[in-house]
PDB file of N, CA and C in Angstrom:
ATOM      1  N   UNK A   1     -26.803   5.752  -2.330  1.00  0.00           N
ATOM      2  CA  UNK A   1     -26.765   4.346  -2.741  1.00  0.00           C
ATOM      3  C   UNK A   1     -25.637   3.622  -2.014  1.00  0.00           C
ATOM      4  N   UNK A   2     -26.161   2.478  -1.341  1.00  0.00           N
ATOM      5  CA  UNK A   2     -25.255   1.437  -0.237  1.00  0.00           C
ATOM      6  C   UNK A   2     -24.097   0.795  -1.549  1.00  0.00           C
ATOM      7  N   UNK A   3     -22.814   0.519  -1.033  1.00  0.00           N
ATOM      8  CA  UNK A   3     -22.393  -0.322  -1.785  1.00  0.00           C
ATOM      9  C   UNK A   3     -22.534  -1.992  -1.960  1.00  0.00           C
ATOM     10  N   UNK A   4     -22.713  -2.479  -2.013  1.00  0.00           N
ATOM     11  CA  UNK A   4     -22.613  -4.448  -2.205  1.00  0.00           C
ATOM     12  C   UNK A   4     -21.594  -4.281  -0.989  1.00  0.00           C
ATOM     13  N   UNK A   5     -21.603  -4.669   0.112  1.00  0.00           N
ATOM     14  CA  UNK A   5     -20.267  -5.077   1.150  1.00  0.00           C
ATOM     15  C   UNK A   5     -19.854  -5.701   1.112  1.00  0.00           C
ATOM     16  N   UNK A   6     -20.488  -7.532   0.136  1.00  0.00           N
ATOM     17  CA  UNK A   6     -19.312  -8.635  -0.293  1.00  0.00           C
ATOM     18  C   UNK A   6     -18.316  -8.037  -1.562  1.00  0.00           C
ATOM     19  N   UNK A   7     -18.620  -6.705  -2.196  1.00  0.00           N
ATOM     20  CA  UNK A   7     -17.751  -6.097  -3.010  1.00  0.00           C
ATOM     21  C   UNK A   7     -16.698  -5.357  -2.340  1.00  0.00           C
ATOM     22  N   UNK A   8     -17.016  -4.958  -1.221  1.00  0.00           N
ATOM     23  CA  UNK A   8     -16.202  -4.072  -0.787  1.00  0.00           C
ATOM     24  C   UNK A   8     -14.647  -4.965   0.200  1.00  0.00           C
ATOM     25  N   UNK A   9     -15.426  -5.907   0.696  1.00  0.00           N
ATOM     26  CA  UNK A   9     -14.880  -7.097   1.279  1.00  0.00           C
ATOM     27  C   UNK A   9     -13.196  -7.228   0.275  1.00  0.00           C
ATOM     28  N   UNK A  10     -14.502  -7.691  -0.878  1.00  0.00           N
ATOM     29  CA  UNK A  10     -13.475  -8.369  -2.164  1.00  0.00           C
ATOM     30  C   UNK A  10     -12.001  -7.713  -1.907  1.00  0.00           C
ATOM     31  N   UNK A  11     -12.756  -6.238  -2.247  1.00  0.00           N
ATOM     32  CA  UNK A  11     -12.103  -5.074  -2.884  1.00  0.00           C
ATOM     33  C   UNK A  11     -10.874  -4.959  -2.202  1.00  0.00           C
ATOM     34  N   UNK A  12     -10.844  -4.724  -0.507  1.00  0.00           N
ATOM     35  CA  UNK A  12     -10.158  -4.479   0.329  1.00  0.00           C
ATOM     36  C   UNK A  12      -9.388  -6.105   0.584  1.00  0.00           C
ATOM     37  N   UNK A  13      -9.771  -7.057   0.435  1.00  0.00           N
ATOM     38  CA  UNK A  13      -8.759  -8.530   0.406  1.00  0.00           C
ATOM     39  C   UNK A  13      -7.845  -8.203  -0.718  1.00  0.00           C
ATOM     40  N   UNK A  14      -7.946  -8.117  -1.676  1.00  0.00           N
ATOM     41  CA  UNK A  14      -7.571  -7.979  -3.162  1.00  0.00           C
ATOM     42  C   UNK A  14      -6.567  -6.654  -3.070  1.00  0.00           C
ATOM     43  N   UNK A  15      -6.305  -5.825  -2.301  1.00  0.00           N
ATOM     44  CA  UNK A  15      -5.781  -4.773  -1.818  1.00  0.00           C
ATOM     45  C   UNK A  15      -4.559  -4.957  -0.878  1.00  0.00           C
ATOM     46  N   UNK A  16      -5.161  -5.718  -0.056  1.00  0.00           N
ATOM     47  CA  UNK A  16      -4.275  -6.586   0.998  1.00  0.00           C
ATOM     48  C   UNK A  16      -3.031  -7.442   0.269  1.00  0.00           C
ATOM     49  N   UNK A  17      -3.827  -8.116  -0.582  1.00  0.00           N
ATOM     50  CA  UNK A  17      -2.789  -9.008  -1.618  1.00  0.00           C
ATOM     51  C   UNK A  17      -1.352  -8.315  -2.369  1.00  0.00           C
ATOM     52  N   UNK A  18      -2.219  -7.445  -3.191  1.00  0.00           N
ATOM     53  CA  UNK A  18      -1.392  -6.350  -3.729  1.00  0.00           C
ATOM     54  C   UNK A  18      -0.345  -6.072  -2.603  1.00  0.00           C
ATOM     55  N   UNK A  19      -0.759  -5.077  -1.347  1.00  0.00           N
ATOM     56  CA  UNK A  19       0.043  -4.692  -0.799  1.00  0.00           C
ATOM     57  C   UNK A  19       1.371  -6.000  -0.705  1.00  0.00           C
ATOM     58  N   UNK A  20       0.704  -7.318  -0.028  1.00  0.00           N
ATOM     59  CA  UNK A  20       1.566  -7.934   0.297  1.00  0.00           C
ATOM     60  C   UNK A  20       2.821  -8.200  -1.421  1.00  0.00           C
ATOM     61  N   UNK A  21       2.089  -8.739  -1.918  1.00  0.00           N
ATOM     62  CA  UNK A  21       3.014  -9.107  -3.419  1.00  0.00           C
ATOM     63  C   UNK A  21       4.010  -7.879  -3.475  1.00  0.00           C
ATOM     64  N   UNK A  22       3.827  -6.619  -2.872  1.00  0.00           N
ATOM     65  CA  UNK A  22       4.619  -5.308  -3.231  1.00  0.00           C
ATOM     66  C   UNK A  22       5.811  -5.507  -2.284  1.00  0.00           C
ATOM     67  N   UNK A  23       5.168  -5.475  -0.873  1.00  0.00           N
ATOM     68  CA  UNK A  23       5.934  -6.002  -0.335  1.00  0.00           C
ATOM     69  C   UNK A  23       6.946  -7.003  -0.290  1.00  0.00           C
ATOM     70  N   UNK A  24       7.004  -7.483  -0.633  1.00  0.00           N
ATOM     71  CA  UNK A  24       7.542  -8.973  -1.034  1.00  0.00           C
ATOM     72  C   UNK A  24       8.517  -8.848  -2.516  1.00  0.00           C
ATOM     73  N   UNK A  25       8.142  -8.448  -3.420  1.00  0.00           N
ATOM     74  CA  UNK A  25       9.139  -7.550  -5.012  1.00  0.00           C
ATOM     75  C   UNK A  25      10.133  -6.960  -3.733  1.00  0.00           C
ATOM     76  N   UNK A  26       9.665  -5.941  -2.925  1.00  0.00           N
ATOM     77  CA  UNK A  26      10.673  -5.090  -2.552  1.00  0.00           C
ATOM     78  C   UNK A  26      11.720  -5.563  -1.553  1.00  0.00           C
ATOM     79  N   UNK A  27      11.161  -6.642  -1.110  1.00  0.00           N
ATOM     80  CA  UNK A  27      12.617  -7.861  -0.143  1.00  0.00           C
ATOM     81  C   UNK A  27      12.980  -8.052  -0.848  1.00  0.00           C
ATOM     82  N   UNK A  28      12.426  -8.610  -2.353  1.00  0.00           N
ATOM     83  CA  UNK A  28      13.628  -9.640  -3.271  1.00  0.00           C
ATOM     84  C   UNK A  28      14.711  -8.352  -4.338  1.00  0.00           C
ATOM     85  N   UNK A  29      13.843  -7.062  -4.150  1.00  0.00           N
ATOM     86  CA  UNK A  29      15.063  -6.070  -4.461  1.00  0.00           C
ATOM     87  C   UNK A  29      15.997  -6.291  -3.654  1.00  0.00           C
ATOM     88  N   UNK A  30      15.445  -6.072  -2.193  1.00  0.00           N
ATOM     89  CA  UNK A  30      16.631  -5.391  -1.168  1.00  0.00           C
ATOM     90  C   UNK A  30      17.663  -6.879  -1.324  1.00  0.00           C
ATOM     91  N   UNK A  31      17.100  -8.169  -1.315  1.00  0.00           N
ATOM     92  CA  UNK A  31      18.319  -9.277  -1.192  1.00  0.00           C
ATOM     93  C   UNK A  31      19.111  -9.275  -2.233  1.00  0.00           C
ATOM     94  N   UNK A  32      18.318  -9.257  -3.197  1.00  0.00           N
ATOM     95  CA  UNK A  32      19.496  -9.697  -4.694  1.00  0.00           C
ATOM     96  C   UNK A  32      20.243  -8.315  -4.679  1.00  0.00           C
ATOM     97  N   UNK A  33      19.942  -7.135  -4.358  1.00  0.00           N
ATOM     98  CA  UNK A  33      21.098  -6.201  -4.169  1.00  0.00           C
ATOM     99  C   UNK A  33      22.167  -6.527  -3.364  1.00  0.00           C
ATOM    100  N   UNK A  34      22.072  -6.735  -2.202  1.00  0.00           N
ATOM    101  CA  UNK A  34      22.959  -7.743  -1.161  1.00  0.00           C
ATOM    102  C   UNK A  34      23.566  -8.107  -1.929  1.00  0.00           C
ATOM    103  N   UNK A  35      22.989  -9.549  -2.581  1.00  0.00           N
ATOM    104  CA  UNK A  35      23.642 -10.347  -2.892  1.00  0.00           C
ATOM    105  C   UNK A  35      24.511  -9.753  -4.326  1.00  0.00           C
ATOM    106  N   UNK A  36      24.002  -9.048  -4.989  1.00  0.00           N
ATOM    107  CA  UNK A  36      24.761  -8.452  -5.934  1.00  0.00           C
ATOM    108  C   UNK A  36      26.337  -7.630  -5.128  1.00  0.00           C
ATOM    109  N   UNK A  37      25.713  -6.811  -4.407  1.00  0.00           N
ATOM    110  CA  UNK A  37      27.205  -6.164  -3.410  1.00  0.00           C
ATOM    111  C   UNK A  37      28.053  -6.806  -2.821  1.00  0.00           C
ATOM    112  N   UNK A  38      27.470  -7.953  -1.805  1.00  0.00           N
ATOM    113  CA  UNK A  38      28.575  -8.238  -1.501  1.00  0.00           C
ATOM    114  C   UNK A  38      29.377  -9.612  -2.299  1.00  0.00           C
ATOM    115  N   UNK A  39      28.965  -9.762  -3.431  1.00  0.00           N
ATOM    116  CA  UNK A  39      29.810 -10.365  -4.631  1.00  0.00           C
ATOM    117  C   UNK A  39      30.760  -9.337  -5.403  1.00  0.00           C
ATOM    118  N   UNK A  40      30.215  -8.451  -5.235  1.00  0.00           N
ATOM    119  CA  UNK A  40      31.188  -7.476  -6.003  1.00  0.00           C
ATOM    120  C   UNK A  40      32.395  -7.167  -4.751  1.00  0.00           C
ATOM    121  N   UNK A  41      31.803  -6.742  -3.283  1.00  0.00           N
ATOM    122  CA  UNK A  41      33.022  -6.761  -2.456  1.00  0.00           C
ATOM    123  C   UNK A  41      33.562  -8.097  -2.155  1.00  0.00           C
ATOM    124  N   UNK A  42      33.248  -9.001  -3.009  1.00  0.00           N
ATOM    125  CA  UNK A  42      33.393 -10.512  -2.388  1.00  0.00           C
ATOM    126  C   UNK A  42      33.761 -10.485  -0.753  1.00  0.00           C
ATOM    127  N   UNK A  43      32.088 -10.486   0.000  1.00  0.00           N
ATOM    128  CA  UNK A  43      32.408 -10.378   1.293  1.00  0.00           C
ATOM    129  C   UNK A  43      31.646 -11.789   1.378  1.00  0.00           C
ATOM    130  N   UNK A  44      31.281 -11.925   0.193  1.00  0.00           N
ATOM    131  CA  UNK A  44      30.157 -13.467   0.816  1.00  0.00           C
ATOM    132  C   UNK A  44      30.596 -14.464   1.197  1.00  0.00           C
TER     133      UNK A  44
END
């Protein structure tokens, strides 16, 4: 049995998204850590 390919389409855009949104959480970790450190070394 074929799958629907405008499902699969979906599936894999909707995947893409995710990835990106993950991506994107994990910059605003890596900055606000920054920005958390170098306030604590007050290098800012």
């Amino acid at each position: 049995m074929l799958k629907n390919p405008e499902i699969s389409i979906l599936n894999s855009k909707h995947e893409v998204r995710v990835n990106i949104n993950l991506s994107i959480k994990k910059q605003d970790m890596l900055s606000y850590n920054w920005i958390g450190y170098c306030k604590h070394k007050r290098i800012c």
